[in-house]
Protein backbone atom coordinates (compact mmCIF):
# COMPACT_ATOMS: atom_id res chain seq x y z
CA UNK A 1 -2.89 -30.84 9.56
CA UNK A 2 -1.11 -28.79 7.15
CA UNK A 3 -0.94 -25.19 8.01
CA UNK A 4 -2.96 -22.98 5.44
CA UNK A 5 0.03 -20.77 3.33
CA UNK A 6 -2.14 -17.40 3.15
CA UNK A 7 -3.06 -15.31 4.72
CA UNK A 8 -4.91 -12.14 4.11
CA UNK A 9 -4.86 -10.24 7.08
CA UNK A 10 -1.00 -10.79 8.11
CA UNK A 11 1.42 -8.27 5.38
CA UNK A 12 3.86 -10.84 6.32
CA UNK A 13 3.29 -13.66 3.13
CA UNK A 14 4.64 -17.01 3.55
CA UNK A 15 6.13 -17.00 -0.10
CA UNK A 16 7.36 -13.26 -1.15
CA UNK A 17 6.77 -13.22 -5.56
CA UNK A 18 7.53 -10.84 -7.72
CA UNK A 19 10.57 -8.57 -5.91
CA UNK A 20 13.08 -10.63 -7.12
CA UNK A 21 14.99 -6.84 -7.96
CA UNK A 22 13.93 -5.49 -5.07
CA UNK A 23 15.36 -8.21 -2.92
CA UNK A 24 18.55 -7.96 -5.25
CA UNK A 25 18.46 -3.77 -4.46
CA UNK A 26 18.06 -4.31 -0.31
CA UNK A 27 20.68 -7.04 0.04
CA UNK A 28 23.59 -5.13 -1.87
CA UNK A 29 22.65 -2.40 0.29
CA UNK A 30 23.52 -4.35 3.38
CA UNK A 31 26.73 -6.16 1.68
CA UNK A 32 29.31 -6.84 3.98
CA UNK A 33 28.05 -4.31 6.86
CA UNK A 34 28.89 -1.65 3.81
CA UNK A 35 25.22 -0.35 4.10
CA UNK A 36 24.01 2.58 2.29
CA UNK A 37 22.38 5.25 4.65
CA UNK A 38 19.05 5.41 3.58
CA UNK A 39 16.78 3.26 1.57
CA UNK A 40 12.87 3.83 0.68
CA UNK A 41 10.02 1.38 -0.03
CA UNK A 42 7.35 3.16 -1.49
CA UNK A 43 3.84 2.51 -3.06
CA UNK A 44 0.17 2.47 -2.69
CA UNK A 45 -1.48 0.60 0.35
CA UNK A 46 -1.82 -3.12 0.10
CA UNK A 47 1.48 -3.43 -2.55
CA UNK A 48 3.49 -5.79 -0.08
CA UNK A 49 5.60 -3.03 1.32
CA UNK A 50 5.34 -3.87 4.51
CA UNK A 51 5.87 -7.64 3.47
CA UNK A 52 8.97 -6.17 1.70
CA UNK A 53 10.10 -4.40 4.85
CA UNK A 54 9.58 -7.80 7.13
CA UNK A 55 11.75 -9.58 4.27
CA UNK A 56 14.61 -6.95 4.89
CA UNK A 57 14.66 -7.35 8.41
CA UNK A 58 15.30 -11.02 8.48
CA UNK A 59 17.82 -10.90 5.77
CA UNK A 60 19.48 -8.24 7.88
CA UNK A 61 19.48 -9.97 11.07
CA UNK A 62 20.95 -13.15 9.01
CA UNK A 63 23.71 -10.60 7.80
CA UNK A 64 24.69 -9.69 11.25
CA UNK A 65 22.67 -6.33 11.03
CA UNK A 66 20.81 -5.90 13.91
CA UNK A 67 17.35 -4.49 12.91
CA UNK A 68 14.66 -2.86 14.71
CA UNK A 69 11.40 -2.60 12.85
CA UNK A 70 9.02 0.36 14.31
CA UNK A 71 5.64 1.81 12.97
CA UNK A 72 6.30 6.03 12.73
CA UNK A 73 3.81 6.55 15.80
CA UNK A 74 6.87 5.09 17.68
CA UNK A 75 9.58 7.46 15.84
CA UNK A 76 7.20 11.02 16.62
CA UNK A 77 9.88 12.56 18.14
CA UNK A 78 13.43 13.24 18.20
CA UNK A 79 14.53 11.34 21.49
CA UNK A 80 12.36 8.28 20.86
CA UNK A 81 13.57 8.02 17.15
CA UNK A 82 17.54 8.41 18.24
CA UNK A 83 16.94 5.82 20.96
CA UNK A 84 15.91 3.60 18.54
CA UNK A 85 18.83 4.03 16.78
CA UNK A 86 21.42 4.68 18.66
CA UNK A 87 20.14 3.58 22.21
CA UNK A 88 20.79 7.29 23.31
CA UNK A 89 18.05 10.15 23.59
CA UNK A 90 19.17 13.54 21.54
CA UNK A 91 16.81 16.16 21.49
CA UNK A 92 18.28 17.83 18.96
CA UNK A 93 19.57 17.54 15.27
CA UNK A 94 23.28 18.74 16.45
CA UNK A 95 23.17 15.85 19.21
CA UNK A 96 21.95 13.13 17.18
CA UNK A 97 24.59 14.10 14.58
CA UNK A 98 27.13 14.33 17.59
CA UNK A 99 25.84 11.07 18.97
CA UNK A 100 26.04 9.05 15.41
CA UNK A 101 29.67 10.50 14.62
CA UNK A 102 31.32 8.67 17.47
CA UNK A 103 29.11 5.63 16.69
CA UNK A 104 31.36 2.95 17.09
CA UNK A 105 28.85 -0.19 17.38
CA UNK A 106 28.06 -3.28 15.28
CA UNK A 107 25.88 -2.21 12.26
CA UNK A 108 22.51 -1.76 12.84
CA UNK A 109 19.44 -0.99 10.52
CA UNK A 110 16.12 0.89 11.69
CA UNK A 111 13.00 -0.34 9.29
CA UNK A 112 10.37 2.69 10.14
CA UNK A 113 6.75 1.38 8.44
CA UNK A 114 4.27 3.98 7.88
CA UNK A 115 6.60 6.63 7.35
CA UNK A 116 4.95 9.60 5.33
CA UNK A 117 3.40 9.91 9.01
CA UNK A 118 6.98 10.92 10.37
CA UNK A 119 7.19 14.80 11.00
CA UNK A 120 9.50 15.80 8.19
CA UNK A 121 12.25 17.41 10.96
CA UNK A 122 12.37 13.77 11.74
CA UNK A 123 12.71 12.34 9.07
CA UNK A 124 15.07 15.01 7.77
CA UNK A 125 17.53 14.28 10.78
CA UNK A 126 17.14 10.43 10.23
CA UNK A 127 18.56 10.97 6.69
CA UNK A 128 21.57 13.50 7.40
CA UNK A 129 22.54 11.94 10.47
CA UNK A 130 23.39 8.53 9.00
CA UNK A 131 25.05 9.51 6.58
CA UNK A 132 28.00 10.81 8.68
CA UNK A 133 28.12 6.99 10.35
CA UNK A 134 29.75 5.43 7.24
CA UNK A 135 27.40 2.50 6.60
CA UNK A 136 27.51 1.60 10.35
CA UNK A 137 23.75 2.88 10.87
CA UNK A 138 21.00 3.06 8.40
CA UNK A 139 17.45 3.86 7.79
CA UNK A 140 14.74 2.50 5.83
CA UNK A 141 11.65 4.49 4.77
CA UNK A 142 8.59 2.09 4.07
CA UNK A 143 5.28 3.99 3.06
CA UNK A 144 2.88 5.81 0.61
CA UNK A 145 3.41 7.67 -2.30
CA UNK A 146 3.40 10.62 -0.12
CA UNK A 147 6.48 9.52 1.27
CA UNK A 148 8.40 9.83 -1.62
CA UNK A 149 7.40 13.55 -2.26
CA UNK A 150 8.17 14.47 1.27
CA UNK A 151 11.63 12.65 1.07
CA UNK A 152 12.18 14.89 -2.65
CA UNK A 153 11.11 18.04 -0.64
CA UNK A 154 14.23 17.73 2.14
CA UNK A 155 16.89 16.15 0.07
CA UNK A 156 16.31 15.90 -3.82
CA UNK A 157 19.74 13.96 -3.79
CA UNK A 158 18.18 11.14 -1.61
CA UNK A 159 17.86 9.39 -4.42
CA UNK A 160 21.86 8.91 -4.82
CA UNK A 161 22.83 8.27 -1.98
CA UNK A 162 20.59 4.57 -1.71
CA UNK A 163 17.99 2.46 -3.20
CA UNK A 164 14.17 4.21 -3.87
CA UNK A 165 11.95 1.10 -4.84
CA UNK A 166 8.30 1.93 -5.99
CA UNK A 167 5.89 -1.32 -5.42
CA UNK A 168 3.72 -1.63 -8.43
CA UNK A 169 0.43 -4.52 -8.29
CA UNK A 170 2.24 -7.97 -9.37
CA UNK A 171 2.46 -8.92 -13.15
CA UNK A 172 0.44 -12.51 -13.82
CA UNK A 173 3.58 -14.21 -14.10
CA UNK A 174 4.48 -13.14 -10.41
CA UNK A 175 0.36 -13.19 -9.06
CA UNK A 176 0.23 -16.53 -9.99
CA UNK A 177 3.61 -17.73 -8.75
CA UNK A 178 2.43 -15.96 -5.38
CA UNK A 179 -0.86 -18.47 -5.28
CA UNK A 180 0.59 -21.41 -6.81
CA UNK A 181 4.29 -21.79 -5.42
CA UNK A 182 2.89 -22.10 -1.97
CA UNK A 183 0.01 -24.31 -2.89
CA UNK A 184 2.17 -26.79 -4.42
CA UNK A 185 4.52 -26.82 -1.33
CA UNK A 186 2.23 -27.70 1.13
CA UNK A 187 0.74 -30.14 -1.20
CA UNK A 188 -2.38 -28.61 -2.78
CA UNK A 189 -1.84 -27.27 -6.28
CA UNK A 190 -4.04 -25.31 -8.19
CA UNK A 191 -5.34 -26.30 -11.43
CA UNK A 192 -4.23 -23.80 -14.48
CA UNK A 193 -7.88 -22.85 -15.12
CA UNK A 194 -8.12 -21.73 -11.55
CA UNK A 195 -5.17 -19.98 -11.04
CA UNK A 196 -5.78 -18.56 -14.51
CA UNK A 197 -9.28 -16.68 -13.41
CA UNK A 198 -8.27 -16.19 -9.91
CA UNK A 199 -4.79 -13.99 -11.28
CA UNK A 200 -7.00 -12.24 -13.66
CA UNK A 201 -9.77 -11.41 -10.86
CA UNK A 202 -7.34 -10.11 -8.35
CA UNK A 203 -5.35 -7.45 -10.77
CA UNK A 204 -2.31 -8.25 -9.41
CA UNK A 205 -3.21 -6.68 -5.83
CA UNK A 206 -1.83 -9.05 -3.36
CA UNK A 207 -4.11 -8.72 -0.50
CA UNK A 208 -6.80 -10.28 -2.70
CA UNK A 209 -4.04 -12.80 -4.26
CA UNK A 210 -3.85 -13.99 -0.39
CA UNK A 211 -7.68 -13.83 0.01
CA UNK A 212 -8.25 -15.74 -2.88
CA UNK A 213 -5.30 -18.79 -1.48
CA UNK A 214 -6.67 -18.71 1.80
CA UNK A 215 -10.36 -19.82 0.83
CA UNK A 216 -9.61 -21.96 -2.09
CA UNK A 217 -7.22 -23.74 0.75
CA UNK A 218 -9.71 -24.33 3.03
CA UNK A 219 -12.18 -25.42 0.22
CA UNK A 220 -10.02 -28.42 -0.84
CA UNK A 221 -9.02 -31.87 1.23
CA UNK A 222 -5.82 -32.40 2.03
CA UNK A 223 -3.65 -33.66 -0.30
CA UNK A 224 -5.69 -32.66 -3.50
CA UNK A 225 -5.18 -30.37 -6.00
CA UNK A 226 -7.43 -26.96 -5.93
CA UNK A 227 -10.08 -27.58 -8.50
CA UNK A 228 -12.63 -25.34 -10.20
CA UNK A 229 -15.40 -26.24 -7.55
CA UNK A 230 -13.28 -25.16 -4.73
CA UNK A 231 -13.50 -21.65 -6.70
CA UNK A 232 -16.80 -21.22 -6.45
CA UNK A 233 -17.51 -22.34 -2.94
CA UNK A 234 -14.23 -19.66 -1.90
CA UNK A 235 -15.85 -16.63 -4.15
CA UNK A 236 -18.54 -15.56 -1.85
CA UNK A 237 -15.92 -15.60 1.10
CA UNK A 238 -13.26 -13.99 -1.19
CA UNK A 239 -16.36 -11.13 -2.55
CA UNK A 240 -17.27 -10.33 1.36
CA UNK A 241 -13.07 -9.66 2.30
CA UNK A 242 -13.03 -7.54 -0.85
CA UNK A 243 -16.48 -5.85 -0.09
CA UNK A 244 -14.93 -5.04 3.33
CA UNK A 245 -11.40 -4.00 1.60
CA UNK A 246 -13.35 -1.33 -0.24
CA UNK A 247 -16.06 -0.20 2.35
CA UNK A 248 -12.76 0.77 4.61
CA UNK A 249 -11.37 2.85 1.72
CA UNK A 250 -14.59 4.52 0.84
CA UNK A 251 -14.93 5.81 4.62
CA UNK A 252 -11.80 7.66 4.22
CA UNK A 253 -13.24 9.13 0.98
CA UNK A 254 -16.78 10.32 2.38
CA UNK A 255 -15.62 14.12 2.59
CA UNK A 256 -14.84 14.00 -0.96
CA UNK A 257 -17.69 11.40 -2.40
CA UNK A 258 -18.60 13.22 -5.01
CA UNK A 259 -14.75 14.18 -6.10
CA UNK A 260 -13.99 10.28 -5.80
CA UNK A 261 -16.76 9.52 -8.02
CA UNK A 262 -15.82 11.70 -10.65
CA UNK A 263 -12.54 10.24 -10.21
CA UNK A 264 -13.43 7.01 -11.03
CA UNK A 265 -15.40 7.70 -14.03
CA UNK A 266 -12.24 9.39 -15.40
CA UNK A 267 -10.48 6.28 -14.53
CA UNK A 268 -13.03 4.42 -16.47
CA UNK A 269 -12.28 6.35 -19.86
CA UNK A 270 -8.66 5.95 -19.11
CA UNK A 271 -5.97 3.94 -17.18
CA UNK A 272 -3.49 7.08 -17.44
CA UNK A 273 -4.74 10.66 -16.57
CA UNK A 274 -2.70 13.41 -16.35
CA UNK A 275 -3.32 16.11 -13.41
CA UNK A 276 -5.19 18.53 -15.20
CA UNK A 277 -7.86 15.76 -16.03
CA UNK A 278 -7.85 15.13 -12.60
CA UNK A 279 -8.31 18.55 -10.94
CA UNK A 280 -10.90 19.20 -12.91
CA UNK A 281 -12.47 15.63 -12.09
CA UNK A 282 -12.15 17.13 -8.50
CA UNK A 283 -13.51 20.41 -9.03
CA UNK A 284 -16.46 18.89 -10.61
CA UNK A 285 -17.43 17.07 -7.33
CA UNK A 286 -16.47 20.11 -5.01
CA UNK A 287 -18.59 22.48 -3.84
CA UNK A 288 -19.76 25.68 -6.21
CA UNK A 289 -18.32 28.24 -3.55
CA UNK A 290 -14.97 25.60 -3.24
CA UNK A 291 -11.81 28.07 -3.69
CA UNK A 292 -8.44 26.92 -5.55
CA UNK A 293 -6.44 26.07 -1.95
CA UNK A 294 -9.82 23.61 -1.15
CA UNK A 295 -9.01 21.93 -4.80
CA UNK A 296 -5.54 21.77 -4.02
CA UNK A 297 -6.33 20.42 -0.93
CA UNK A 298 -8.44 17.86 -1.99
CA UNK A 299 -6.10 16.48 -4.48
CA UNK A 300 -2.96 16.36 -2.20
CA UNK A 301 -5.59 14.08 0.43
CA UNK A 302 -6.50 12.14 -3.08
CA UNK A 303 -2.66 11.18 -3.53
CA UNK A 304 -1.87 10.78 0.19
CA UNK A 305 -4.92 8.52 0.70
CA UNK A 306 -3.33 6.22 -2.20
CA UNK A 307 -6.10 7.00 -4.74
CA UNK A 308 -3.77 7.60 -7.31
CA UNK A 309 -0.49 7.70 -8.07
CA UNK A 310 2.54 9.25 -10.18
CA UNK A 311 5.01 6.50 -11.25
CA UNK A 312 8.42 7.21 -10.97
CA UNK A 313 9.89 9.25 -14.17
CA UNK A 314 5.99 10.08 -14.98
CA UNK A 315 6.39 13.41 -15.41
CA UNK A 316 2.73 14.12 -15.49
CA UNK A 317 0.83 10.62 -15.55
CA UNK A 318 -1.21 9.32 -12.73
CA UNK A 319 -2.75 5.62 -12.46
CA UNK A 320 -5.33 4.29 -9.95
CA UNK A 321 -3.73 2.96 -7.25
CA UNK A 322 -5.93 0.11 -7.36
CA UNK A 323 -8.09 -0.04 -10.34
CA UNK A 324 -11.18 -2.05 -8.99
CA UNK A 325 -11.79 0.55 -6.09
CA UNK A 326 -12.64 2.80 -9.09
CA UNK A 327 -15.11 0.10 -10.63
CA UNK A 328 -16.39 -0.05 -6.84
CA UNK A 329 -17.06 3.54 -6.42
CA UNK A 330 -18.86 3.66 -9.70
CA UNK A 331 -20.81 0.97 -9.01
CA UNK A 332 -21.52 1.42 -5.40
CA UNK A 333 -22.83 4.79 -6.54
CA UNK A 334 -24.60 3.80 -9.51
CA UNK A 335 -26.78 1.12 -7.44
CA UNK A 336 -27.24 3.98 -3.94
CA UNK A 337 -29.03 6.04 -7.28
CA UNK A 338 -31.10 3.34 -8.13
CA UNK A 339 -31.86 2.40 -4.49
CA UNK A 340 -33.73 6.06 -4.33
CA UNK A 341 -35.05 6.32 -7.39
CA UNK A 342 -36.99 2.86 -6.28
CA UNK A 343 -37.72 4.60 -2.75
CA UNK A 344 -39.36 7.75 -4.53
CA UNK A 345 -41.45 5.68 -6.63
CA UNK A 346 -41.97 3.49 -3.95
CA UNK A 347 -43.41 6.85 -1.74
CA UNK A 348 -44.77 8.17 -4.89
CA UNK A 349 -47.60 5.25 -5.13
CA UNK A 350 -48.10 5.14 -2.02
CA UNK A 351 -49.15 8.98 -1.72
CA UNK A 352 -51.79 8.37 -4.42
CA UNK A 353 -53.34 5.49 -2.80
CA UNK A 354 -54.05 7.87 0.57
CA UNK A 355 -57.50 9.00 0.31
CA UNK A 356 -57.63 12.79 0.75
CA UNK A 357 -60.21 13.95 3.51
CA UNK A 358 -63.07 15.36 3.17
């Protein structure tokens, strides 16, 4: 039995589409152990950053670059990150830097996932320190959008010194090589109408790209290609994993529920919204007695939580991270309104039907 190709719940994807130069970026920076100091992966949750990341690390390792691949809860603080790269506890900025300068090992490459959860002193040191090993140590920075501003708040040079690669939702071309390139190598291709309506129902987003493989795989025999009926017995599978996808996302929004649904309706009116629009999207949700640090607040947790994001040479231009959380939220609150509207009605007849005493 042929193993099924996707897999939504591993960010490790069987066939990597649409990084082609991204790939490109990472590998020159690793050419011939003449590795730049610092790269970053950055974008919204679910992008394939971490699939990105995992990429790196075997194309290192196949380079001769010996790789260790950590989550930031294992990088918290300053001895655990050096001994990770270097082998060597420092407890301090000066001794890392020390420790790195008479670095005389093989080259070696630290992948740190998760990384706008690094303390920033950490981070900071990973940066400066490397850069004094000439391209015998290096770090990469996987995470949120958050990372990126943190990195521009310690060094606004980063940038220079290695590659900064923003993950964007994959163009059709790419979602449907994703679904169909794998398909057809393990010997079930998809038929054009499918893979037509499934690119077009997933956005681009490639956790629902792998959903959408996975149950049209195990909806078709062995050996045959992925017909329209095998889409309609996946969907209901494919509907619950994306129900779940945006129940888990809408937990971390309940202090702000009212914020994130004024959010989304401003999302409906337009795919681009500049940060005025938004604050005031914000404020509109926030508590009367809210002051201008709790707005600024809540938009800062808005961005960090992935809800939206500025692009890259946007000066002032934010997108939804994912667009259909936003159709989610709207409708998730549109039906929760209709669902107690019912219930007063529902109480409403049944208080006229009690007979009063006498």
């Amino acid at each position: 039995m042929t193993t099924n190709p996707f897999n939504p719940s591993a960010a490790n994807p069987r066939h990597i589409a649409g990084r082609g130069a991204e790939k490109v970026a990472l590998a020159d920076m690793l050419d011939a152990g003449n590795q730049s100091p610092v790269a970053v992966i950055f974008g919204p949750r679910g992008n394939g950053k971490t699939a990105l990341a995992r990429w790196l690390e075997r194309a290192a390792a196949a380079n001769g670059v010996e790789t260790r691949y950590r989550y930031a809860r294992a990088c918290g603080t300053m001895e655990n990150a050096s001994a990770l790269l270097l082998d060597q506890e420092c407890a301090t900025h000066r001794e890392l830097e020390a420790a790195v300068g008479v670095y005389r090992g093989p080259p070696r490459l630290l992948v740190i996932d998760e990384a706008q959860g690094l303390p920033p002193s950490i981070a900071a040191s990973l940066v400066a320190a490397t850069e004094l090993s000439q391209g015998a140590l290096s770090v990469v920075l996987v995470g949120t959008p958050h990372l990126h501003q943190m990195l521009h708040d310690i060094d606004s040079s980063l940038w220079a010194k290695g590659p900064a690669l923003p993950l964007h939702p994959l163009d059709p071309a790419s979602a449907a090589d994703a679904l169909q390139t794998p398909a057809t190598a393990a010997g079930r291709p998809i038929a054009d109408d499918v893979l037509d309506n499934v690119v077009e129902d997933s956005q681009g987003y490639p956790p629902f790209l792998q959903a959408w493989g996975a149950n049209l795989w195990r909806q078709t025999e062995a050996g045959a290609p992925i017909e329209a009926d095998a889409m309609e017995r996946a969907r209901p599978a494919v509907d619950y994993y994306r129900f779940s996808f945006y129940e888990h996302r809408k937990a971390e929004l309940v202090p702000y529920a009212s914020s994130a649904l004024e959010v989304a309706y401003l999302f409906a009116e337009t795919p681009v919204a500049n940060e005025t629009a938004i604050l005031n999207a914000i404020r509109r949700g926030l508590p009367a007695r809210a002051s201008t640090a709790d707005l600024a607040d809540a938009f800062r947790d808005f961005r960090d939580l992935g809800v939206f994001w500025r692009e890259p040479g946007a000066v002032d231009s934010y997108r939804p991270a994912i667009p259909s959380l936003m159709t989610s939220i709207r409708e998730g609150q549109e039906a929760a309104i209709q669902r107690r509207k019912a219930r007063r009605s529902r109480q409403a007849a049944a208080s006229k039907r009690v007979t009063p005493p006498m």
